[in-house]
C-alpha atoms as a PDB file:
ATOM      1  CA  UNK A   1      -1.367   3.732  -0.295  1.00  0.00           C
ATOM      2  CA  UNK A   2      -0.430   7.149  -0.888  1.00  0.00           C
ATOM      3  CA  UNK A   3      -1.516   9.907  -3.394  1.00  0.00           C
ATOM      4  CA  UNK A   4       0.909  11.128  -6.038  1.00  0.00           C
ATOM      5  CA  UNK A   5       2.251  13.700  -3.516  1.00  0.00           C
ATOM      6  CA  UNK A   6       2.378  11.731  -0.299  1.00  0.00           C
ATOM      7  CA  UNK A   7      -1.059  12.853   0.483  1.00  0.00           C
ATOM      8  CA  UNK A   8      -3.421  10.608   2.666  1.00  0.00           C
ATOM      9  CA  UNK A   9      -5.944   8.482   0.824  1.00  0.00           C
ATOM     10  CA  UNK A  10      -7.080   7.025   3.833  1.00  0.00           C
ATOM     11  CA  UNK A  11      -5.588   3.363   3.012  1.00  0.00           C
ATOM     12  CA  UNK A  12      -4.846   1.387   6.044  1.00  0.00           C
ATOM     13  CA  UNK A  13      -1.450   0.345   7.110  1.00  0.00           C
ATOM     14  CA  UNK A  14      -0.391  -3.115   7.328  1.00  0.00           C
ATOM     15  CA  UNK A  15       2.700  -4.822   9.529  1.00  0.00           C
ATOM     16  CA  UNK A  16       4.152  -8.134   8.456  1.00  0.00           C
ATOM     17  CA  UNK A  17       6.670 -10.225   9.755  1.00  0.00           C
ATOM     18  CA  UNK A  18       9.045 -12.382   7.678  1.00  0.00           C
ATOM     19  CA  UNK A  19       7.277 -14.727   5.444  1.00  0.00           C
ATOM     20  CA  UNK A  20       3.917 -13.327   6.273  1.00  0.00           C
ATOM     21  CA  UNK A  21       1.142 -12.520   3.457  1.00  0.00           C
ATOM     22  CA  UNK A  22      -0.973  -9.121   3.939  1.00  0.00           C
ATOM     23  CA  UNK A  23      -3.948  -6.894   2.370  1.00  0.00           C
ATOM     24  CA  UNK A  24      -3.904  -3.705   1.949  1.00  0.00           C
ATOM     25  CA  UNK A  25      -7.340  -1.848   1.077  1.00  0.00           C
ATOM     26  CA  UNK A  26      -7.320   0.890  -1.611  1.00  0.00           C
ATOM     27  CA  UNK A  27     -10.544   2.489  -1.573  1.00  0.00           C
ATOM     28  CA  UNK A  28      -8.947   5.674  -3.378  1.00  0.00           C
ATOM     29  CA  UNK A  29     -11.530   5.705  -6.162  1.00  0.00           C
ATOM     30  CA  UNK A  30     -14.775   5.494  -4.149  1.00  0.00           C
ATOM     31  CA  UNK A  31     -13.414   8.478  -1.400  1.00  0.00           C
ATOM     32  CA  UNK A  32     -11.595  10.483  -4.301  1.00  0.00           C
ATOM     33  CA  UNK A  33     -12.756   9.716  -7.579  1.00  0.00           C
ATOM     34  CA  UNK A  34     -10.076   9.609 -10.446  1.00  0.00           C
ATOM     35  CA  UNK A  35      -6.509   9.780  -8.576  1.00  0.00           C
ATOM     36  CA  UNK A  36      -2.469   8.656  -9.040  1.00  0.00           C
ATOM     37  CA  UNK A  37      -1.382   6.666  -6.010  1.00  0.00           C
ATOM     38  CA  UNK A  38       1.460   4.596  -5.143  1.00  0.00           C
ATOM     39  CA  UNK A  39       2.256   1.996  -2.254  1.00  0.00           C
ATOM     40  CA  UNK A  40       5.361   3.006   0.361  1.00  0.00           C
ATOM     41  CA  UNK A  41       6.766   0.113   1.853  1.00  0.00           C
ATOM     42  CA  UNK A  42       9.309   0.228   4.956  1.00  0.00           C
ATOM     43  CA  UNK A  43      11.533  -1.957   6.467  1.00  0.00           C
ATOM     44  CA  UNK A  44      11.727  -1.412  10.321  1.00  0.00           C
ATOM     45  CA  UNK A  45      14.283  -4.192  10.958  1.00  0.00           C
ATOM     46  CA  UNK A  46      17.167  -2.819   8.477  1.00  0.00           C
ATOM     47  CA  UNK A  47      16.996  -6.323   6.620  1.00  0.00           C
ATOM     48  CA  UNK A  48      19.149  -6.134   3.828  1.00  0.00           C
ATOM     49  CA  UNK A  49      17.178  -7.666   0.533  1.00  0.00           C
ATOM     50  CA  UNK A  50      13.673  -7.051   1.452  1.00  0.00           C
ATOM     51  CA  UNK A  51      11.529  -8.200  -1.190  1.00  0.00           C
ATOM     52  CA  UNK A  52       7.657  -7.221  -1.772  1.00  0.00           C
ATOM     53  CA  UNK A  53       5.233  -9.205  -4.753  1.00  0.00           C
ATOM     54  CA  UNK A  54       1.880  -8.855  -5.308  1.00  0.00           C
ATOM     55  CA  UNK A  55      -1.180  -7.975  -7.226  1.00  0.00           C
ATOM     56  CA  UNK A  56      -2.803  -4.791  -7.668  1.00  0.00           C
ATOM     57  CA  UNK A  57      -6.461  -3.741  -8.161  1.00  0.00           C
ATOM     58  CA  UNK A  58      -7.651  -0.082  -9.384  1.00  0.00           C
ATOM     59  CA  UNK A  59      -9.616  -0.170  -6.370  1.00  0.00           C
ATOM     60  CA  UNK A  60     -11.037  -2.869  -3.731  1.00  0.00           C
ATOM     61  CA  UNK A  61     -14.277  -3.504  -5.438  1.00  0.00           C
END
């Protein structure tokens, strides 16, 4: 997770591998109170159709 202008929120960073199923924590709200965020995600091995899904929560409690 990243703030609204690529600022650290102090998410953590998760790796997966092909097939794999992650979680990332957003604890945005309880550090920072009321703030815009978005999730980056990268592909390191250049694989062309990468595809994310998954559910989001305003925060992690």
């Amino acid at each position: 997770m990243l703030g609204y202008s690529n600022e650290d929120v102090r998410s953590g960073t998760v790796t997966l591998t092909s097939g794999s199923v992650g979680y990332v924590t957003n604890q945005t709200y309880q550090i920072f109170g009321r703030k815009q965020v978005h999730m980056r995600l990268q592909n390191t091995q250049n694989v062309a159709g990468t595809e994310a899904a998954g559910l989001w929560a305003p925060d992690s409690n």
